[in-house]
C-alpha atoms as a PDB file:
ATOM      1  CA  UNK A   1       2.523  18.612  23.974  1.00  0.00           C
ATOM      2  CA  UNK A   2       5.618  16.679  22.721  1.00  0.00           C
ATOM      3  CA  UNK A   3       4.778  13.069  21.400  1.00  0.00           C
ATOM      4  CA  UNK A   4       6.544  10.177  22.712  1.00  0.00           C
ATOM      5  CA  UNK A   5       9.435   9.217  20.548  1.00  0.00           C
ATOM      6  CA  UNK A   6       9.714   5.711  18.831  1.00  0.00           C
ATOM      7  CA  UNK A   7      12.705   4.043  17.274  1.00  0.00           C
ATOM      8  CA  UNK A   8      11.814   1.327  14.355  1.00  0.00           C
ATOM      9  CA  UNK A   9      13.897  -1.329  14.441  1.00  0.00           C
ATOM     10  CA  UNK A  10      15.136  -2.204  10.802  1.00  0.00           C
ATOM     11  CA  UNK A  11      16.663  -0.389   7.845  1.00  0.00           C
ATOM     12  CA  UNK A  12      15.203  -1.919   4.792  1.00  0.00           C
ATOM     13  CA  UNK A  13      12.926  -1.467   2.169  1.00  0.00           C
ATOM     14  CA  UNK A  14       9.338  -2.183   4.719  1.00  0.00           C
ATOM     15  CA  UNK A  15      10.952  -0.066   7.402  1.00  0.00           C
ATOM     16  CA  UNK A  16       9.923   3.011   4.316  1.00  0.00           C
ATOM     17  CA  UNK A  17       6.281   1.406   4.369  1.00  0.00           C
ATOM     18  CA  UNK A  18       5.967   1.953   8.071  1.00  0.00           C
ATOM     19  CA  UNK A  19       7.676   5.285   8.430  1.00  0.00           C
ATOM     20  CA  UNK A  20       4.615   6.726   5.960  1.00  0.00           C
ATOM     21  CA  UNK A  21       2.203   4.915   8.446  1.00  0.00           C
ATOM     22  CA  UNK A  22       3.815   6.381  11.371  1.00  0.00           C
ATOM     23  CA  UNK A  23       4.165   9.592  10.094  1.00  0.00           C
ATOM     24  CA  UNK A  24       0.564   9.578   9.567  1.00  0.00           C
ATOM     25  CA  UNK A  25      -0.420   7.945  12.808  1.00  0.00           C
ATOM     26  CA  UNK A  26       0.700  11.348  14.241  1.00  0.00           C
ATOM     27  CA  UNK A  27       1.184   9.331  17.651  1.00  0.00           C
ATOM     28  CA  UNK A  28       4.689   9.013  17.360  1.00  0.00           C
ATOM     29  CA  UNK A  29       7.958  10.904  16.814  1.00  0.00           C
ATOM     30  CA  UNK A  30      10.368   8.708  14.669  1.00  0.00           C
ATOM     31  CA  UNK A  31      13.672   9.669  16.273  1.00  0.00           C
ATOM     32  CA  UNK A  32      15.880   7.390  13.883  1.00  0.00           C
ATOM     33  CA  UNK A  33      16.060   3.395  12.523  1.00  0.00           C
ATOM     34  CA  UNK A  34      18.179   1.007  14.307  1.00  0.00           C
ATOM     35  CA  UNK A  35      20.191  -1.710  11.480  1.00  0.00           C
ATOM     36  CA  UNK A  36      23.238  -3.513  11.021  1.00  0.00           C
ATOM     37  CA  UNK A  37      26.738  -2.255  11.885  1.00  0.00           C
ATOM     38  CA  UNK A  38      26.982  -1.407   8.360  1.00  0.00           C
ATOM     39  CA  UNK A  39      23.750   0.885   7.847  1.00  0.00           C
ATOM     40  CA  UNK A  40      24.741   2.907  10.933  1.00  0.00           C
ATOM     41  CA  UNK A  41      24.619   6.866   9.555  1.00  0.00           C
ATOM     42  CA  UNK A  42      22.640   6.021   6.275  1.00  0.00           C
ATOM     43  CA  UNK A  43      19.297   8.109   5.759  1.00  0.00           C
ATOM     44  CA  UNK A  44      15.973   6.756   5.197  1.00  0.00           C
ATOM     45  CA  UNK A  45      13.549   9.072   4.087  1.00  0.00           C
ATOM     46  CA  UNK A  46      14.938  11.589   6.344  1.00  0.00           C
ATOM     47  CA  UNK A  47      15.750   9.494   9.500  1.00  0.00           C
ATOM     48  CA  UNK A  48      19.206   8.462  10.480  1.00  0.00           C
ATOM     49  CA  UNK A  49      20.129   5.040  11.239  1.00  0.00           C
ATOM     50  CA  UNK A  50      21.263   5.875  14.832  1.00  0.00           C
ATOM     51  CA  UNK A  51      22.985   2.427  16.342  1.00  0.00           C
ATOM     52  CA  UNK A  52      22.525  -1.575  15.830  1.00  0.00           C
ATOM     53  CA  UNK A  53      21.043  -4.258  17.068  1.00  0.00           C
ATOM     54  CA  UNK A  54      23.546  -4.764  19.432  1.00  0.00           C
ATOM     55  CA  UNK A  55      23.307  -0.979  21.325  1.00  0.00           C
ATOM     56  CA  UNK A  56      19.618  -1.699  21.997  1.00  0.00           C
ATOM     57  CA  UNK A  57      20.317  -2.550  25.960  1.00  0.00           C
ATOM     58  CA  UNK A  58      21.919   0.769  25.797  1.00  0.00           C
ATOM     59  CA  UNK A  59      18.856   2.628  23.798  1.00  0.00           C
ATOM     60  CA  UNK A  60      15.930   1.393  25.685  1.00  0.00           C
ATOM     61  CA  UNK A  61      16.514   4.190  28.817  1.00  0.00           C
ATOM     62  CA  UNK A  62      16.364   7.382  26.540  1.00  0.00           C
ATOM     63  CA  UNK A  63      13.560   5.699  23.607  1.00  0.00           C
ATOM     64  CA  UNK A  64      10.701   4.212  25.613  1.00  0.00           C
ATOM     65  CA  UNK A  65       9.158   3.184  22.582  1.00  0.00           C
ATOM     66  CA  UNK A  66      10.406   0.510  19.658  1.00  0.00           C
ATOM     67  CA  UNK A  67       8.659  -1.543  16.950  1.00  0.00           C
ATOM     68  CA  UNK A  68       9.782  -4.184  14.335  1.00  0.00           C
ATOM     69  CA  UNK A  69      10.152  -2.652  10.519  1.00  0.00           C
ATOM     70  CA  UNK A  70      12.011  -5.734   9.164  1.00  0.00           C
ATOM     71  CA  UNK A  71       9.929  -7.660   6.439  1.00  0.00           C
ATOM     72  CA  UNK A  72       8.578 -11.160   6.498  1.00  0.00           C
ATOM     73  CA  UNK A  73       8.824 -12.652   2.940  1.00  0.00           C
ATOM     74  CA  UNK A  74       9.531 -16.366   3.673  1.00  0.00           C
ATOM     75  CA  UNK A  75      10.924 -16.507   7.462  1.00  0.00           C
ATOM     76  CA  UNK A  76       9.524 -15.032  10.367  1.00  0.00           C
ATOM     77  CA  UNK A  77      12.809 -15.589  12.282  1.00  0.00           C
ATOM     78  CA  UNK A  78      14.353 -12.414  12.315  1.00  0.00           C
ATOM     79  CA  UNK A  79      11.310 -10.189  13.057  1.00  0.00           C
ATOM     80  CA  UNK A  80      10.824 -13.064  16.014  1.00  0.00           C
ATOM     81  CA  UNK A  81      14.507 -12.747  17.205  1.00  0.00           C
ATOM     82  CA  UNK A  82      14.539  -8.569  17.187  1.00  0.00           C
ATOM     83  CA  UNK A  83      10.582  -8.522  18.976  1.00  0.00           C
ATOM     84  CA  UNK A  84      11.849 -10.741  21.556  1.00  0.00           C
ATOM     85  CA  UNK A  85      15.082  -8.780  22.056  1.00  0.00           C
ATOM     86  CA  UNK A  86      13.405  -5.513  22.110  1.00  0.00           C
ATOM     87  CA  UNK A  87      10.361  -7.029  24.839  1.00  0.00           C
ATOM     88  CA  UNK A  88      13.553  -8.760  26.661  1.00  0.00           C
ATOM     89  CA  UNK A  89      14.706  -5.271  26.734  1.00  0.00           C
ATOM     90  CA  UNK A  90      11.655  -3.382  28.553  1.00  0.00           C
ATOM     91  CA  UNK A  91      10.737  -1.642  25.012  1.00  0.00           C
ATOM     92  CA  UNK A  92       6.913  -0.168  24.511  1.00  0.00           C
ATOM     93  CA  UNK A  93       6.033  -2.223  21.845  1.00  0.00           C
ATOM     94  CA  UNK A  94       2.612   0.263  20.667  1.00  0.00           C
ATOM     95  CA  UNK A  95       0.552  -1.418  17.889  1.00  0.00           C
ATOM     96  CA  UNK A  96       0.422   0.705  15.271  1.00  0.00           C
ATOM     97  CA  UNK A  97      -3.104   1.349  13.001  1.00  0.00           C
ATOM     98  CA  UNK A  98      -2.779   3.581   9.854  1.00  0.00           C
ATOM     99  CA  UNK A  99      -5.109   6.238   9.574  1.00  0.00           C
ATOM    100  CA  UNK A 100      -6.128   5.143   6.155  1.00  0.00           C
ATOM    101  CA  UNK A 101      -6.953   1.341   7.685  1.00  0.00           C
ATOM    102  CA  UNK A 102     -10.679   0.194   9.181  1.00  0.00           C
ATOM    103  CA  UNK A 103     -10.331  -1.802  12.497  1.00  0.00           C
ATOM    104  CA  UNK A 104     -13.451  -2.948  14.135  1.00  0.00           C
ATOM    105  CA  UNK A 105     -13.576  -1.484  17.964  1.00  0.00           C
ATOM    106  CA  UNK A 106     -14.555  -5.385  18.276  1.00  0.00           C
ATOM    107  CA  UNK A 107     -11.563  -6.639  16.804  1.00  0.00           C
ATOM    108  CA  UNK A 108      -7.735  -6.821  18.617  1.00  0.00           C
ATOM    109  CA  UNK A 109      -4.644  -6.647  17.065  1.00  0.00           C
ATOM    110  CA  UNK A 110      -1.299  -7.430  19.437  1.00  0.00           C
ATOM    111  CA  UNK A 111       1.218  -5.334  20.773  1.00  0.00           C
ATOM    112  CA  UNK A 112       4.034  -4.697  17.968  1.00  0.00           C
ATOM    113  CA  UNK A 113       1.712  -5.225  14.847  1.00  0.00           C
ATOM    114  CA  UNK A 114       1.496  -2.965  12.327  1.00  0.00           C
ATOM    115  CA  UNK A 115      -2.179  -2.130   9.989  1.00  0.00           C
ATOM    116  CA  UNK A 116      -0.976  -0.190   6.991  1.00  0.00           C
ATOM    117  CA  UNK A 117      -2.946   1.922   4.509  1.00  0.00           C
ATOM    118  CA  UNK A 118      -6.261   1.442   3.444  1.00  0.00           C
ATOM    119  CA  UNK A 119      -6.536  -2.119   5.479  1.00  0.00           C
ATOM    120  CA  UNK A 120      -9.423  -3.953   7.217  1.00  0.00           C
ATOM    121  CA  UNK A 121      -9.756  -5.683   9.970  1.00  0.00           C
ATOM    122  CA  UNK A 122     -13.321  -6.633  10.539  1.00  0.00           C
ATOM    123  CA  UNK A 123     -15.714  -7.434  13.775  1.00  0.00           C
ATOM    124  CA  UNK A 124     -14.638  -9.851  15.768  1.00  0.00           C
ATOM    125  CA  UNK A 125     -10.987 -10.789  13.935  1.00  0.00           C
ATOM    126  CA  UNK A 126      -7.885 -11.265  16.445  1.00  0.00           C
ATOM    127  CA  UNK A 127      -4.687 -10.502  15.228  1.00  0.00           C
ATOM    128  CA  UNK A 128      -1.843 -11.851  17.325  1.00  0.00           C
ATOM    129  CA  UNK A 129       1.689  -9.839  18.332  1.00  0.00           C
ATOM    130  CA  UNK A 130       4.107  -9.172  16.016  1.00  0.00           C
ATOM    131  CA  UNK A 131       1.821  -9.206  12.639  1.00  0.00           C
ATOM    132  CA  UNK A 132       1.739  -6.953   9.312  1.00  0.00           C
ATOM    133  CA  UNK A 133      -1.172  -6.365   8.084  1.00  0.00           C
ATOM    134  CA  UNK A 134      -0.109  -5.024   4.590  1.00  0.00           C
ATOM    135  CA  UNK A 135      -1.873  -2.254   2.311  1.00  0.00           C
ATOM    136  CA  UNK A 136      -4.953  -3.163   1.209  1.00  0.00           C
ATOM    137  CA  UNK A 137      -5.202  -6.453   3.204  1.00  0.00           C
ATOM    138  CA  UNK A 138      -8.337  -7.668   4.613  1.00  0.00           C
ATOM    139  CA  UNK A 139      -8.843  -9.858   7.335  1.00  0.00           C
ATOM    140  CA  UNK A 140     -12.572 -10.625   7.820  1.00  0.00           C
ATOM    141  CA  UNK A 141     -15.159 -11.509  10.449  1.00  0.00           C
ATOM    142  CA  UNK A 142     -14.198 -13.727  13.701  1.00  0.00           C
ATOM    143  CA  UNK A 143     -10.883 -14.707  11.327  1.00  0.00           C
ATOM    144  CA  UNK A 144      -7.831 -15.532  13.482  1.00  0.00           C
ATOM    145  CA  UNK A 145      -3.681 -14.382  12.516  1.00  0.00           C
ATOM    146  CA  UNK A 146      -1.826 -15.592  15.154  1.00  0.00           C
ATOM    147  CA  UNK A 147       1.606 -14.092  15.972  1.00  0.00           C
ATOM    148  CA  UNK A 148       4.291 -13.454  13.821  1.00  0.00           C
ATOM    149  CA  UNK A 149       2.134 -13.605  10.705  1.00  0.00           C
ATOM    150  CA  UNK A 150       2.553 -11.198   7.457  1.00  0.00           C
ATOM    151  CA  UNK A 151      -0.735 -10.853   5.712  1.00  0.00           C
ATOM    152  CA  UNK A 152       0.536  -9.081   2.151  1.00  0.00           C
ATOM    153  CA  UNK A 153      -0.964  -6.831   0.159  1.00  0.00           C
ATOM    154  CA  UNK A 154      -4.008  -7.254  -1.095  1.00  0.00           C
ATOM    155  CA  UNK A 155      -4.563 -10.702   0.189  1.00  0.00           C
ATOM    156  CA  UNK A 156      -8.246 -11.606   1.924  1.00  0.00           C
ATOM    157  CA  UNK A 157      -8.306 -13.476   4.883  1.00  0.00           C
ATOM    158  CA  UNK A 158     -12.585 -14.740   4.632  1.00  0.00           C
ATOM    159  CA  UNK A 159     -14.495 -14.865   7.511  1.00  0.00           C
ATOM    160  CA  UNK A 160     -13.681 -17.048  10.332  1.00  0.00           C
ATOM    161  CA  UNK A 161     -10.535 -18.461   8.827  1.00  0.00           C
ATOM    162  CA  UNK A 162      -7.560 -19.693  10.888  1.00  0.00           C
ATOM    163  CA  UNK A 163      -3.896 -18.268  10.057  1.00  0.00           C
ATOM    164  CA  UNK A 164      -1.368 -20.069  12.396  1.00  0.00           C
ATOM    165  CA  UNK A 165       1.774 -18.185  13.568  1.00  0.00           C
ATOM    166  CA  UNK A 166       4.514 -18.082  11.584  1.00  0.00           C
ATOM    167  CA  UNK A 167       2.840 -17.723   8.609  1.00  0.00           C
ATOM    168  CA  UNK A 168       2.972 -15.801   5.128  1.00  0.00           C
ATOM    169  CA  UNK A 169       0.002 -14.720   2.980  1.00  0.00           C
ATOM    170  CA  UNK A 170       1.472 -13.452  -0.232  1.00  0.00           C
ATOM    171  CA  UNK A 171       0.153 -11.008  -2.520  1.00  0.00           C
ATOM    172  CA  UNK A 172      -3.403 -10.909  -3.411  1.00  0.00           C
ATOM    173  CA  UNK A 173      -3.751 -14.477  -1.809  1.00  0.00           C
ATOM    174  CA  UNK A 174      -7.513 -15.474  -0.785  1.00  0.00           C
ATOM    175  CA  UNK A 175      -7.990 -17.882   2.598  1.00  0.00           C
ATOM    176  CA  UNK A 176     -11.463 -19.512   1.957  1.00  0.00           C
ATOM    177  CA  UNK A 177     -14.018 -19.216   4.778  1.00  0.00           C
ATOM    178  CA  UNK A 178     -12.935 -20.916   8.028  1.00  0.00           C
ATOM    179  CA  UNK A 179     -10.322 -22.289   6.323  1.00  0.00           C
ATOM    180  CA  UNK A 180      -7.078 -23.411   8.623  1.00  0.00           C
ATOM    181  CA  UNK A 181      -3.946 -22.598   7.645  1.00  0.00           C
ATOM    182  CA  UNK A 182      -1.486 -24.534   9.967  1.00  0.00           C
ATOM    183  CA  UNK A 183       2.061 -22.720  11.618  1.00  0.00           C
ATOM    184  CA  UNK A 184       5.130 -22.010   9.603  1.00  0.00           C
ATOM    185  CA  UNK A 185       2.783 -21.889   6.153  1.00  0.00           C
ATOM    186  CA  UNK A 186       3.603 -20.333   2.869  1.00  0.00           C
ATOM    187  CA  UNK A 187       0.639 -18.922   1.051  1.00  0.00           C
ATOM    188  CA  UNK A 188       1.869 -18.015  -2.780  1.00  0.00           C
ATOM    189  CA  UNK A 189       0.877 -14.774  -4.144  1.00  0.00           C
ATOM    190  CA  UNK A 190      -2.434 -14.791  -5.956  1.00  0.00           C
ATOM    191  CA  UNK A 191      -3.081 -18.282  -4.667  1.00  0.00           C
ATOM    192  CA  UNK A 192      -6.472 -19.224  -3.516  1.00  0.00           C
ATOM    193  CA  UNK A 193      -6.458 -21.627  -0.579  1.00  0.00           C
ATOM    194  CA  UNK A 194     -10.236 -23.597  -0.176  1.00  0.00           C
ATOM    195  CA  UNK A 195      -8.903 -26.515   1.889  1.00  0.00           C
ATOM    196  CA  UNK A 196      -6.842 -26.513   5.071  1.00  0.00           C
ATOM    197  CA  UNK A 197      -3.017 -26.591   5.062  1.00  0.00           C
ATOM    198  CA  UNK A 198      -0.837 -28.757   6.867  1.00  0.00           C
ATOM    199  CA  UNK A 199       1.861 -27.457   9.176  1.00  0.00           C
ATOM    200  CA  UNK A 200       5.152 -26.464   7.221  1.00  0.00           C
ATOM    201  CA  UNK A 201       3.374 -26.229   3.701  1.00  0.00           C
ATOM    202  CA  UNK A 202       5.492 -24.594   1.216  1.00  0.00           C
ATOM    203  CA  UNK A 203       3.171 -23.886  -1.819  1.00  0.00           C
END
């Protein structure tokens, strides 16, 4: 039985973490990356960059199936802008669970995120649309990421913390136990938060 193709839509450096996640996902058939006018016909690990942004009205009738592979460092705004292009579109966003990660049959994660290798995502955590959950991440017990959020490798999201959209979680980071972090945050790499962020915090 043939699997259901899937375009990922960006040509960088993450778009290489999530082809090894989809490739071992088995789910999926990568049929090619989707970049800027100027990566059109480069290779990435194997796959082609096929069109642009701009031809996805024209894609979404021959590849059913799309998600985001642009990173999230600082600002969420271009993974935002290409997920609600590709939704506006009619685009399957699937989510997408390494089978390497751990996540709880009484969790939810939202259409469009991404759990990479060797992640957890405990009983009773909701993780919202549009989210990476890097390598080695762990989001714990009744903790909430909302949407747009990039929880980075090796950070710990404690038990029945609050991650507000828009937000970063850098590197080995550690978000205290029901802990709020407010929309639009910046968690530093390595950082330990153990008191509630404002919105808008740049740490």
């Amino acid at each position: 039985m043939n699997k259901p193709e899937i375009i990922l839509v960006g040509a960088g450096g993450h778009a290489h973490a999530c082809i090894d996640v989809i490739e071992q996902h088995a789910e999926y058939r990568i049929v090619g990356l989707v970049g800027r006018p100027n990566e059109v016909g480069e290779k990435h690990l194997g796959y082609d960059v096929i069109a642009s942004d701009d031809d996805l009205p024209a894609l979404v009738d021959r590849y059913r199936n799309a998600i985001i592979t642009v990173g999230q460092i600082k600002s969420p705004d271009i993974r935002i802008r290409l997920y609600q292009h590709v939704k506006n579109y009619g685009f399957n966003i699937p989510v997408i669970v390494s089978p390497r990660a751990y996540v709880s049959r009484h969790a939810t994660v939202g259409e469009g995120s991404i759990v990479m290798h060797d992640a957890l995502v405990n009983a009773g955590a909701r993780i919202g649309v549009n989210c990476i959950v890097n390598t080695k991440a762990l989001v714990e017990h009744d903790a909430i990421v909302e949407d747009h959020c990039h929880v980075s490798t090796g950070s710990i999201v404690n038990g029945g913390a609050s991650v507000k959209e828009k937000t970063f979680i850098g590197s080995n980071a550690m978000i205290g136990h029901a802990i709020e972090i407010e929309k639009s945050s910046i968690v530093h790499g390595g950082e330990a938060v153990t008191r509630s962020l404002p919105s808008k915090t740049n740490r």
